[in-house]
N, C-alpha and C. Protein backbone atom coordinates (compact mmCIF):
# COMPACT_ATOMS: atom_id res chain seq x y z
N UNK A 1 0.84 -1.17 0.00
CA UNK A 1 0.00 0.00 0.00
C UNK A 1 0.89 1.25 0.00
N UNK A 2 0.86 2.35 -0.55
CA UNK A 2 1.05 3.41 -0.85
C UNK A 2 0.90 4.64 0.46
N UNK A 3 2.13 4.54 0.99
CA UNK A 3 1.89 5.87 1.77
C UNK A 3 1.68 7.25 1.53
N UNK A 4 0.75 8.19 1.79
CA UNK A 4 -0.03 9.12 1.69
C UNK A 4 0.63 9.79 2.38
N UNK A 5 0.88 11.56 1.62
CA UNK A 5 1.74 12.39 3.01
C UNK A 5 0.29 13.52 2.57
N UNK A 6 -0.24 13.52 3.99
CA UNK A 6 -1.53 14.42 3.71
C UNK A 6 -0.98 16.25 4.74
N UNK A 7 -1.49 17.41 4.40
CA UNK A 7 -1.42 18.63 4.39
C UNK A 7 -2.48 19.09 5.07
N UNK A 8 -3.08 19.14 6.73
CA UNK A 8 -4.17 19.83 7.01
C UNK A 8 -3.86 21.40 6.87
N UNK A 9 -5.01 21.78 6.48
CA UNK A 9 -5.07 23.38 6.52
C UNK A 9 -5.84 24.32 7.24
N UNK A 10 -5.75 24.70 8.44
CA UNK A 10 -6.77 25.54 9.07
C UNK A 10 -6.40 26.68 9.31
N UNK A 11 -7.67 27.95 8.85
CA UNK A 11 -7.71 28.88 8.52
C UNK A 11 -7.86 29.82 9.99
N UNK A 12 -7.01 30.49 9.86
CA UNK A 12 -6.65 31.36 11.20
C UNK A 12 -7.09 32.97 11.01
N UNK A 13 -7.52 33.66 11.94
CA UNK A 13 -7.80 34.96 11.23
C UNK A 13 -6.79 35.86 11.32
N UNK A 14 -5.30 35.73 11.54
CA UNK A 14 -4.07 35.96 10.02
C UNK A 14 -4.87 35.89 8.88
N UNK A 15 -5.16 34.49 8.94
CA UNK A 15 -5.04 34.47 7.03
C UNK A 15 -6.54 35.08 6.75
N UNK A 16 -7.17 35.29 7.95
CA UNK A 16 -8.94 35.82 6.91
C UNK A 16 -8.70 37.39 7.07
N UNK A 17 -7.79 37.68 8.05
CA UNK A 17 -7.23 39.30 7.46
C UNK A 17 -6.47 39.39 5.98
N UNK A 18 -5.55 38.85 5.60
CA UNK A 18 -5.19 38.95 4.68
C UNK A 18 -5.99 37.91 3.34
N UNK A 19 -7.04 38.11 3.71
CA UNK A 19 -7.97 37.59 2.73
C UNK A 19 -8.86 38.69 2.59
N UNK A 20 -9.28 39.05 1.29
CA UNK A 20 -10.46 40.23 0.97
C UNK A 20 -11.59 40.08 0.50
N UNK A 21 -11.99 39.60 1.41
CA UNK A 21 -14.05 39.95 1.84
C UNK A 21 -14.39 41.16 1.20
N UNK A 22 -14.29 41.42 -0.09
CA UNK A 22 -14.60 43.06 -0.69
C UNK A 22 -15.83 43.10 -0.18
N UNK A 23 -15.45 44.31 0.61
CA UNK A 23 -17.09 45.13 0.77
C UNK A 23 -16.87 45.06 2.27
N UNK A 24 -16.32 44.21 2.85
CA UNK A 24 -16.89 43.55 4.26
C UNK A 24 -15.20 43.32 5.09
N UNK A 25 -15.72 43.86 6.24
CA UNK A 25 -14.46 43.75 7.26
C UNK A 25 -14.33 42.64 8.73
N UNK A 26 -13.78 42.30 9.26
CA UNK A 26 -13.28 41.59 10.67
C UNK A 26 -13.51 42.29 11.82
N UNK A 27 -14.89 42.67 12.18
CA UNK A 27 -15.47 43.25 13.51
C UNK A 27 -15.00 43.08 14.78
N UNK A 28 -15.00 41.17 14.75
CA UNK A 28 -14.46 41.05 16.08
C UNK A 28 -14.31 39.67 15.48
N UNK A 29 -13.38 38.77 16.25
CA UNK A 29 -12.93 37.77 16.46
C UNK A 29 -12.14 37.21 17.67
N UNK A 30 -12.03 36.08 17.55
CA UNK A 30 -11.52 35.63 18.86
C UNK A 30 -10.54 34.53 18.18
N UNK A 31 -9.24 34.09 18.41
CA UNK A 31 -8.62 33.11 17.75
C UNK A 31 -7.32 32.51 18.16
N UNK A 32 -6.96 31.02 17.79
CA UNK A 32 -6.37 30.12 18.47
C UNK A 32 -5.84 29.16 17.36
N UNK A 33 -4.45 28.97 17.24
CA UNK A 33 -4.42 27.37 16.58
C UNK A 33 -5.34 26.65 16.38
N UNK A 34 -5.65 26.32 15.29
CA UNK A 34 -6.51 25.62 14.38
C UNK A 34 -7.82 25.78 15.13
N UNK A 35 -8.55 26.80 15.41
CA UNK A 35 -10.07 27.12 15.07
C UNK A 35 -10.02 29.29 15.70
N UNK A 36 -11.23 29.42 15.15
CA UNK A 36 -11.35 30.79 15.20
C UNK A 36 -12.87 31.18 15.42
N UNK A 37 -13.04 32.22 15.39
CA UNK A 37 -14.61 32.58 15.35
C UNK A 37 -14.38 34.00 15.13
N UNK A 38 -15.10 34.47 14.28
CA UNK A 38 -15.32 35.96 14.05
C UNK A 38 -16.54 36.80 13.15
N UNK A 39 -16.75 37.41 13.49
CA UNK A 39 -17.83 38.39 12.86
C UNK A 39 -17.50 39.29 11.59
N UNK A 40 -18.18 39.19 10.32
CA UNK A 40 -17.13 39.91 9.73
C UNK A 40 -18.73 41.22 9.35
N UNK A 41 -18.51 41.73 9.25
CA UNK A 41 -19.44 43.27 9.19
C UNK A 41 -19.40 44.21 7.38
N UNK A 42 -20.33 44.17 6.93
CA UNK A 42 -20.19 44.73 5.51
C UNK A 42 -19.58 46.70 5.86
N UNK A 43 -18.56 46.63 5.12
CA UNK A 43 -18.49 47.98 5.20
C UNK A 43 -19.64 49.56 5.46
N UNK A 44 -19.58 50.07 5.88
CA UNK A 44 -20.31 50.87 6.02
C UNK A 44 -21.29 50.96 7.35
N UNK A 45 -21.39 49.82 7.80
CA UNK A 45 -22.28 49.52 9.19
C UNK A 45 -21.63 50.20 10.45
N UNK A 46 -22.01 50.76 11.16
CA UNK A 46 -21.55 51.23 12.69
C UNK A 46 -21.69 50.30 13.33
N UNK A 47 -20.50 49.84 14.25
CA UNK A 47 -20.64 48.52 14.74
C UNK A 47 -19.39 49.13 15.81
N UNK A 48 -19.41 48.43 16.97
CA UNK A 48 -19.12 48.25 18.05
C UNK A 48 -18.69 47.13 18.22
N UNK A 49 -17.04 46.71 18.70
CA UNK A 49 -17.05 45.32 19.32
C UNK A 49 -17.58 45.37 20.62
N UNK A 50 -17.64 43.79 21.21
CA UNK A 50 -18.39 43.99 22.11
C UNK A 50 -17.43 43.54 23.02
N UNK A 51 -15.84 44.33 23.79
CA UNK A 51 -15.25 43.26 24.40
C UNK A 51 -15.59 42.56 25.83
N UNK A 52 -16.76 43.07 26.11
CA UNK A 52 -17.04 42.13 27.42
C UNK A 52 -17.48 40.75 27.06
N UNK A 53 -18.31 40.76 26.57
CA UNK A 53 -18.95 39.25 25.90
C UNK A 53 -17.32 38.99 25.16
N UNK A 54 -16.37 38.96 24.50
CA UNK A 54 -15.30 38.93 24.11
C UNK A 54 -14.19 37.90 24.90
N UNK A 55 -14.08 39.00 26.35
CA UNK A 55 -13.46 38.29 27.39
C UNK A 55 -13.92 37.46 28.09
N UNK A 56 -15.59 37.26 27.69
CA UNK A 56 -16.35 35.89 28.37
C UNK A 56 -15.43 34.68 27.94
N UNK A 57 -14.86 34.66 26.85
CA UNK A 57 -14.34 33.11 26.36
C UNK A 57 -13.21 32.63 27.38
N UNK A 58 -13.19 31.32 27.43
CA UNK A 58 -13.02 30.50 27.67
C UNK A 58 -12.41 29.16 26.51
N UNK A 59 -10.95 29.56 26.37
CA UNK A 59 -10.08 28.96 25.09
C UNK A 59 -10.34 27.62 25.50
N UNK A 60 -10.77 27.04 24.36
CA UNK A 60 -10.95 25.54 24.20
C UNK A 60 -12.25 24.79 24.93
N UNK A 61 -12.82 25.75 25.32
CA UNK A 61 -14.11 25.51 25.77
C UNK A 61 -15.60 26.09 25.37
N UNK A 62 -15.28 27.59 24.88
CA UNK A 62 -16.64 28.13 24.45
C UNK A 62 -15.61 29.58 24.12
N UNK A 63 -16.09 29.96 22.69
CA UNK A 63 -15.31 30.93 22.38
C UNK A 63 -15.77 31.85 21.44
N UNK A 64 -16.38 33.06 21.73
CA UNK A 64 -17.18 33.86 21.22
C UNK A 64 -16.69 35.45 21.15
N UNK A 65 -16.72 35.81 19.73
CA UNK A 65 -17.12 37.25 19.25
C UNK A 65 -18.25 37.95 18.85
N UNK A 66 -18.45 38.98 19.47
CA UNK A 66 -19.59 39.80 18.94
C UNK A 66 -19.42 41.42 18.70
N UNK A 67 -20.41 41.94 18.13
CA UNK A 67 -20.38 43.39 17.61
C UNK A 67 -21.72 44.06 17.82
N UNK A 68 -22.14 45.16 18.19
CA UNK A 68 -23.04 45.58 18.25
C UNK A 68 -23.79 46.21 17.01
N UNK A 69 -24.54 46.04 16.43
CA UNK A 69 -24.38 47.08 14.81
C UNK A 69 -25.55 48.19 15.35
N UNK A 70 -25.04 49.03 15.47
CA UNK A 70 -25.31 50.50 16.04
C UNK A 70 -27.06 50.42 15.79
N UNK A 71 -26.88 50.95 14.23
CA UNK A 71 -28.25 51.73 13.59
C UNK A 71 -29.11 50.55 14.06
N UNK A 72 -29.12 49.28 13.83
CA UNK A 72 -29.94 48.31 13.92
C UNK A 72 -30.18 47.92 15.12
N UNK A 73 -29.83 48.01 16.14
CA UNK A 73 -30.10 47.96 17.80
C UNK A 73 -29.95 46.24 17.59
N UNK A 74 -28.70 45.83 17.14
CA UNK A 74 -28.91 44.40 17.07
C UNK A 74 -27.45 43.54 17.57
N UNK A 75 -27.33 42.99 18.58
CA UNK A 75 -25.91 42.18 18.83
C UNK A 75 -26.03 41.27 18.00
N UNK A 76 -24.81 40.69 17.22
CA UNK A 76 -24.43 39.84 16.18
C UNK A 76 -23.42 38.71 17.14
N UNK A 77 -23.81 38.04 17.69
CA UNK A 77 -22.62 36.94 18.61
C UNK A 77 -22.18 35.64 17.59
N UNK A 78 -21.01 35.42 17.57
CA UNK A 78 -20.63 33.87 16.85
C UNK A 78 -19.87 32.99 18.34
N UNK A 79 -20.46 31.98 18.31
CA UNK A 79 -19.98 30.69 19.42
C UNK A 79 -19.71 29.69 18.81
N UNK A 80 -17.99 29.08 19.42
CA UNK A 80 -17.72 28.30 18.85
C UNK A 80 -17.98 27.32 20.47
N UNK A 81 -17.67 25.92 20.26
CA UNK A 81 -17.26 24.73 21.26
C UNK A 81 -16.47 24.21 20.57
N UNK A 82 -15.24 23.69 20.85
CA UNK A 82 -14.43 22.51 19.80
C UNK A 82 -15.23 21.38 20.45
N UNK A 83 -15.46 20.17 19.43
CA UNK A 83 -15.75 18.89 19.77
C UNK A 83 -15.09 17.83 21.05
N UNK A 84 -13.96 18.74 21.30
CA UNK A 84 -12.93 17.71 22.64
C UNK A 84 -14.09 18.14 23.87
N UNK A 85 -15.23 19.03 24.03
CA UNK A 85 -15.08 20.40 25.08
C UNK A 85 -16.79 19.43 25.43
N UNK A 86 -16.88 19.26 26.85
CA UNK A 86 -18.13 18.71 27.48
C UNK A 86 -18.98 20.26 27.43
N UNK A 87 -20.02 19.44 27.07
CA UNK A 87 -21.28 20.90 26.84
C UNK A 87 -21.55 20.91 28.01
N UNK A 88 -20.99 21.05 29.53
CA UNK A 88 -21.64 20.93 30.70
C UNK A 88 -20.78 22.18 31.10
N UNK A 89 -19.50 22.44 30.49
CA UNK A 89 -18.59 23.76 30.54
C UNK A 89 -19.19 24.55 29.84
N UNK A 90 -19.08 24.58 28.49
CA UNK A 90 -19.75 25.66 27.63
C UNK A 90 -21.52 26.07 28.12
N UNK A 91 -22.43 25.47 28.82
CA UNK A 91 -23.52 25.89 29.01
C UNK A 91 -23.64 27.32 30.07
N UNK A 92 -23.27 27.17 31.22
CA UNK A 92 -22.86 27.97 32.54
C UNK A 92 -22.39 28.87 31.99
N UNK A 93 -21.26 29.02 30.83
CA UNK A 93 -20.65 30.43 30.41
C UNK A 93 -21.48 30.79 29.51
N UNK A 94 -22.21 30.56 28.97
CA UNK A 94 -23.08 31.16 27.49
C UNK A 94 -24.28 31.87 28.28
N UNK A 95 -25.10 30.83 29.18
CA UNK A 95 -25.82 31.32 30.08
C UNK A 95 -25.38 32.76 30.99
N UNK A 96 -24.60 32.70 31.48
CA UNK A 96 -24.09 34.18 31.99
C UNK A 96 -23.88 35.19 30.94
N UNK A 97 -23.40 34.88 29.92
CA UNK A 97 -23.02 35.69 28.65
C UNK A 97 -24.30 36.48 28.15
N UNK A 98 -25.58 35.64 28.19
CA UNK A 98 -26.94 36.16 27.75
C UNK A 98 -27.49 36.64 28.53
N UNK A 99 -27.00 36.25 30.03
CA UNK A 99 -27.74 36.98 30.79
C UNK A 99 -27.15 38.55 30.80
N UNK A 100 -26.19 38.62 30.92
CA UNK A 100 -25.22 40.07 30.74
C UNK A 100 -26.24 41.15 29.92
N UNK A 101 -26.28 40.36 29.02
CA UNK A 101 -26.36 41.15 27.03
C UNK A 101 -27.92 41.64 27.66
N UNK A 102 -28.70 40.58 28.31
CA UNK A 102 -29.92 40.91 28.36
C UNK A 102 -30.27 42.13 29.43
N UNK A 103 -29.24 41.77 30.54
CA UNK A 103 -29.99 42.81 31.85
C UNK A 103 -28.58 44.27 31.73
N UNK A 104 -27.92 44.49 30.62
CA UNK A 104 -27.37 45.50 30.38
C UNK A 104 -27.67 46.06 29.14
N UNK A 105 -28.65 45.68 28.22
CA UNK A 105 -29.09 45.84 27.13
C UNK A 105 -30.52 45.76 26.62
N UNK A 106 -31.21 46.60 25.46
CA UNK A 106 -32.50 46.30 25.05
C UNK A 106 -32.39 45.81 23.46
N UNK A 107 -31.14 45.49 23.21
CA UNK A 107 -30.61 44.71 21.85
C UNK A 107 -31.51 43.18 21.45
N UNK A 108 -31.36 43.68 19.87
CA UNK A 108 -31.82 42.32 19.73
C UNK A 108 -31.01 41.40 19.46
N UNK A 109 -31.15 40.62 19.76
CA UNK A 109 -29.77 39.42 19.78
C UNK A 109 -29.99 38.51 18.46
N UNK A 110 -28.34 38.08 18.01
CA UNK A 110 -28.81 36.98 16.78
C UNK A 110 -27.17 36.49 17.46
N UNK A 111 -27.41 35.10 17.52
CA UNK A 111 -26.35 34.12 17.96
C UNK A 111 -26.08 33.12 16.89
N UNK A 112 -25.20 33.27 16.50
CA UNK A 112 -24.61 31.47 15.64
C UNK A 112 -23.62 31.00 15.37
N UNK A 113 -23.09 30.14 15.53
CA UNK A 113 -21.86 29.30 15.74
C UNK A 113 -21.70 27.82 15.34
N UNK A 114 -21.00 27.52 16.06
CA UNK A 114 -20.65 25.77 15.32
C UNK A 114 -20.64 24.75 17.24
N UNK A 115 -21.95 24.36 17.87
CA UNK A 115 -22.29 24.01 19.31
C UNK A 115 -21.23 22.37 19.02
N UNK A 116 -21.03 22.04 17.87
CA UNK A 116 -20.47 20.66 17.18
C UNK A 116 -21.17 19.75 18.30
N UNK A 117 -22.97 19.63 18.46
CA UNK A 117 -23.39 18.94 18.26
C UNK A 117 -24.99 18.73 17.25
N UNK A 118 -25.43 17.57 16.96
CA UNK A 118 -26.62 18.34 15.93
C UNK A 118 -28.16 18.19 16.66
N UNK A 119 -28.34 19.32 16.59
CA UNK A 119 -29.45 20.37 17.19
C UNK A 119 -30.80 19.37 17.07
N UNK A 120 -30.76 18.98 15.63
CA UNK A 120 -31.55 18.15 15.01
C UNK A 120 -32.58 16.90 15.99
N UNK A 121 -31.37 16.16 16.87
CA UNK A 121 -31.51 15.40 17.65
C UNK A 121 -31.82 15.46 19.03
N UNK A 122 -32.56 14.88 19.60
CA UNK A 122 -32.82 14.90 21.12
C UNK A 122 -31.52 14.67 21.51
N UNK A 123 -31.78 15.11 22.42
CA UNK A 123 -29.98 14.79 23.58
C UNK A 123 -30.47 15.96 24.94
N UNK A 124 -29.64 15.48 25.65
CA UNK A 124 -29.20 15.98 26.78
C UNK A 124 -29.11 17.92 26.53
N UNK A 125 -27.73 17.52 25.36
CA UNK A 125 -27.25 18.78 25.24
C UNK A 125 -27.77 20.22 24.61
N UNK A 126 -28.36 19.31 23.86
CA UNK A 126 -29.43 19.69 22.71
C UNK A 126 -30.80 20.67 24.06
N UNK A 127 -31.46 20.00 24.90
CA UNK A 127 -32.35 20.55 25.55
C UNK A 127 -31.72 21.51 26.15
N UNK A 128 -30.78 21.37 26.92
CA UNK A 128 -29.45 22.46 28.23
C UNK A 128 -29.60 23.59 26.94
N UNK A 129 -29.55 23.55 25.61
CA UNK A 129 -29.24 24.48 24.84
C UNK A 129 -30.59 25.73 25.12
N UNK A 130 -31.11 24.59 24.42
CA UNK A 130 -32.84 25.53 24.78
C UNK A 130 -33.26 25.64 25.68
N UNK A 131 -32.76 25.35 26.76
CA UNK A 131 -33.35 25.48 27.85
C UNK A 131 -32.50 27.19 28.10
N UNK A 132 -31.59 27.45 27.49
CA UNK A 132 -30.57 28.49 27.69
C UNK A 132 -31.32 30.02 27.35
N UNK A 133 -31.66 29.44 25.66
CA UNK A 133 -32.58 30.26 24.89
C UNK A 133 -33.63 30.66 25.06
């Protein structure tokens, strides 16, 4: 059999700065050897990072950027979990995180990320989620 020399590639936001999103910029992000999370904002929007929700993260466990976009009275949050990370850590911090946004804010919130489990399915983790929301 034929040995294979394989090349992973993961995209760091180095490289999504020096990548051009024409039109659209890097609001906020949060980032780490091989995974990232970030918000990227179309030019022209008034936007605010948000670094309290920012410094909520928790590397390798729950890891989130957000931006406020001014005119629209709307927080934009991205949440990552890596798959190594028990959703019993990441719940307790997201939960405080919303509670923050909510009892210091009259924003409308839009959250989305990669929870790397599928939503789709009953589970445990899956309810703790909505039960969050």
């Amino acid at each position: 059999m034929k040995e294979r020399s394989m090349l992973l590639v993961f995209p760091s936001i180095p490289i999504l700065k020096r990548t051009n999103f024409e039109g659209y910029n890097i609001a906020d992000s949060f980032s780490r050897r091989h995974g990232d999370v970030a918000v990227i904002v179309r030019n022209g929007l008034k936007c605010q990072r948000m670094h309290k929700i920012h410094k909520m993260s928790i590397e390798n466990h729950i890891e989130l950027a957000a931006v406020h976009l001014v005119t629209h009275k709307l927080l934009v949050m991205t949440v990552h979990r890596p798959p190594t990370t028990n959703f019993d850590t990441l719940a307790p911090q997201l939960n405080r995180c919303l509670e923050d946004i909510t009892e210091s804010t009259c924003y409308k919130i839009c959250v989305a990320g990669d929870f790397n489990f599928d939503l789709l399915k009953q589970s445990h983790s899956r309810e703790k989620l909505l039960k969050i929301f």
